[in-house]
C-alpha atoms as a PDB file:
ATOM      1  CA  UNK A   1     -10.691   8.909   8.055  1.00  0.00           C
ATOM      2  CA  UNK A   2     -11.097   9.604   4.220  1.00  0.00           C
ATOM      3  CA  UNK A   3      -9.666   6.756   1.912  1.00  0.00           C
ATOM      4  CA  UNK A   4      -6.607   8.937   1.200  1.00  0.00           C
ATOM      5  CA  UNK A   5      -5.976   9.105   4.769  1.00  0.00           C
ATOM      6  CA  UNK A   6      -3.707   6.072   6.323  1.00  0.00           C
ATOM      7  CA  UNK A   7      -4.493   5.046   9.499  1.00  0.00           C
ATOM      8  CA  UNK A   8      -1.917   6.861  11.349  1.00  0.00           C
ATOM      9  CA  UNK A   9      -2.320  10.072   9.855  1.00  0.00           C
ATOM     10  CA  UNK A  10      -5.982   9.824  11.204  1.00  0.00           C
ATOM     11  CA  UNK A  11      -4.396   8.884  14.948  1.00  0.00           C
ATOM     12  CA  UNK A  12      -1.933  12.016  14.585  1.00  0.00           C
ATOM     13  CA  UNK A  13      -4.890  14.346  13.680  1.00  0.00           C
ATOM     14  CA  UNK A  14      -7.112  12.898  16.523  1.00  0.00           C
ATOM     15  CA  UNK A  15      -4.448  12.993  18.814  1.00  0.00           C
ATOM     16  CA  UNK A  16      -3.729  16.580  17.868  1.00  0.00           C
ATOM     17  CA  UNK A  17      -6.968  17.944  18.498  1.00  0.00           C
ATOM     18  CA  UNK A  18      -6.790  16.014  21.974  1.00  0.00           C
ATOM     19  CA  UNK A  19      -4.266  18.320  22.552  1.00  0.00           C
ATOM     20  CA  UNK A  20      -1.550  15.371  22.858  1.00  0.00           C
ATOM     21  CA  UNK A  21       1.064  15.968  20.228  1.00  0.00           C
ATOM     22  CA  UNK A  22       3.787  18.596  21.627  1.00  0.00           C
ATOM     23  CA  UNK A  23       5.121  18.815  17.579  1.00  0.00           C
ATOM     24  CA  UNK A  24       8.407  18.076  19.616  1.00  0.00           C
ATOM     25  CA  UNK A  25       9.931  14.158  18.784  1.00  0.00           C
ATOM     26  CA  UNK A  26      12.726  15.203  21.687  1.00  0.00           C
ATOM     27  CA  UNK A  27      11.870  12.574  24.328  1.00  0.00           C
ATOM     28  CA  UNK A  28      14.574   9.412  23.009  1.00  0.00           C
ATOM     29  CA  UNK A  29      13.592   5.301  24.190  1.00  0.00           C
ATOM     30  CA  UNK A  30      15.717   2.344  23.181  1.00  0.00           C
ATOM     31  CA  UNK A  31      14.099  -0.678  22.795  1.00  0.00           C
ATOM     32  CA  UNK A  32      14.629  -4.180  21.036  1.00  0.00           C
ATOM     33  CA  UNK A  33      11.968  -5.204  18.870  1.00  0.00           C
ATOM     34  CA  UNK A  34      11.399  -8.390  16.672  1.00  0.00           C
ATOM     35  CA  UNK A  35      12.695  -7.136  12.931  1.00  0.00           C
ATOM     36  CA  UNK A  36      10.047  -9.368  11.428  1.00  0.00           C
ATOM     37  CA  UNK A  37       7.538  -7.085  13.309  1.00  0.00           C
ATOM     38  CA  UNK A  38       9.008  -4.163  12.790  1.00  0.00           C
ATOM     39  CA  UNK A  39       9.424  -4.708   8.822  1.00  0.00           C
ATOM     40  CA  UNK A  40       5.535  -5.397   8.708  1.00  0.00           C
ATOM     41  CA  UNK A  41       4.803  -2.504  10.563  1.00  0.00           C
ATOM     42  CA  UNK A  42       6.835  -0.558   8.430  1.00  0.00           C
ATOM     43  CA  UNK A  43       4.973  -2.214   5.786  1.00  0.00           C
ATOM     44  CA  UNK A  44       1.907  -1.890   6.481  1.00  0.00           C
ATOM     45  CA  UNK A  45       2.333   1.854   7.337  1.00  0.00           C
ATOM     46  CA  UNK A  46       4.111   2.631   4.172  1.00  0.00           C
ATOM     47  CA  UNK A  47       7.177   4.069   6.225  1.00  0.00           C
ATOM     48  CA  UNK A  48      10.850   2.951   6.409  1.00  0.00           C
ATOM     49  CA  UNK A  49      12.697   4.976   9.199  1.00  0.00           C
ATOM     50  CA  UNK A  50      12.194   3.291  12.191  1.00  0.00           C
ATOM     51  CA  UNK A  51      11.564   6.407  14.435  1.00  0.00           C
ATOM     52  CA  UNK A  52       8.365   6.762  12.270  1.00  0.00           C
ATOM     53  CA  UNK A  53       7.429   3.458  12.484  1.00  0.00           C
ATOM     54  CA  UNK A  54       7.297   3.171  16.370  1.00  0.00           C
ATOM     55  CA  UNK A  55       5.819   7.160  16.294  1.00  0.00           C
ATOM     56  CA  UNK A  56       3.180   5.999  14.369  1.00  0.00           C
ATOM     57  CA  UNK A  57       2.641   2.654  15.777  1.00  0.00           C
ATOM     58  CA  UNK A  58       2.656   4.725  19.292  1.00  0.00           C
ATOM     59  CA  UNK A  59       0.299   6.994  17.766  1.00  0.00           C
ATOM     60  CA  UNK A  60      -2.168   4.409  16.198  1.00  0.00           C
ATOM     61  CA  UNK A  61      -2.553   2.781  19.894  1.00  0.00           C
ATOM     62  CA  UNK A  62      -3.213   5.702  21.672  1.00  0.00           C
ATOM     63  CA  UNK A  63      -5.495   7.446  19.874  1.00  0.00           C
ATOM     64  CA  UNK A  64      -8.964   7.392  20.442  1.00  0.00           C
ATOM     65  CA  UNK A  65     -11.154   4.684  18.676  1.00  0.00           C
ATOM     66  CA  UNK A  66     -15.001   3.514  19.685  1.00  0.00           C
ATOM     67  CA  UNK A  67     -13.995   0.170  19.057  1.00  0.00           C
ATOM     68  CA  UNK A  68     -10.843  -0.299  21.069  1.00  0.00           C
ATOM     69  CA  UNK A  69     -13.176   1.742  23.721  1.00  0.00           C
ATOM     70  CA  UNK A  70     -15.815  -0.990  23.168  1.00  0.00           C
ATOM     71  CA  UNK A  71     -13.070  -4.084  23.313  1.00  0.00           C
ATOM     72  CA  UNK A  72     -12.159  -2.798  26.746  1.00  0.00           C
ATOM     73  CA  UNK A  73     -14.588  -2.238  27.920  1.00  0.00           C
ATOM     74  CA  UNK A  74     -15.320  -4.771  30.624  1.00  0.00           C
ATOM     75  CA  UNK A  75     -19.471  -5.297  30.617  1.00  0.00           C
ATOM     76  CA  UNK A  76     -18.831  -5.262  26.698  1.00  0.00           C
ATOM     77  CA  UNK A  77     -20.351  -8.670  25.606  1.00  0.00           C
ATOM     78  CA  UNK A  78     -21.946  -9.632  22.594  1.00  0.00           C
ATOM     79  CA  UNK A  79     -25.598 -11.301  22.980  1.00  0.00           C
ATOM     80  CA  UNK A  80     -25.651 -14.634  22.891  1.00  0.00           C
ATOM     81  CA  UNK A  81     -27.697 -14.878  19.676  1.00  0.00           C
ATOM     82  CA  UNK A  82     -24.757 -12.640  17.856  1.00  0.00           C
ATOM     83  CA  UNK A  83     -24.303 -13.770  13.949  1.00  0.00           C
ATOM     84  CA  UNK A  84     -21.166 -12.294  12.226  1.00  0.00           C
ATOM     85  CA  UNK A  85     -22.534 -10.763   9.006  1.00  0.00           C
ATOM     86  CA  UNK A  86     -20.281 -12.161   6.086  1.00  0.00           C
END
């Protein structure tokens, strides 16, 4: 991801070269969310219509990451002598 790049723009390009964006936003969900989430998200994604919010949001959590591979991972453990490096 270059420093230009938000974070969902990086999980739309992954996810198109994964070959799992149709281009199509046909398929419609209704859902009720928590405003205060969904104004942070919308924050923190620089977006304000909410189909673009849960898009990218959707996007973001589904595309592939080494760490979110790593974190479920289930013989992923840290060694017992781990120090966070601050």
């Amino acid at each position: 991801m270059s420093a230009t790049q938000a974070p969902h723009q990086a999980a739309l390009a992954a996810l198109r070269l994964a070959g799992a964006v149709t281009g199509a936003r046909s398929q419609r969900i209704s859902v009720r969310v928590d405003p205060g989430v969904m104004r942070a998200a919308a924050a923190r994604l620089g977006l304000t219509n909410p189909s673009d919010v849960v898009n990218a949001s959707l996007a973001v959590a589904a595309a592939p990451d080494r760490f979110k591979a790593w974190w479920t991972d289930a013989e992923a453990t840290l060694p017992d002598d781990f120090e966070l490096a601050v």
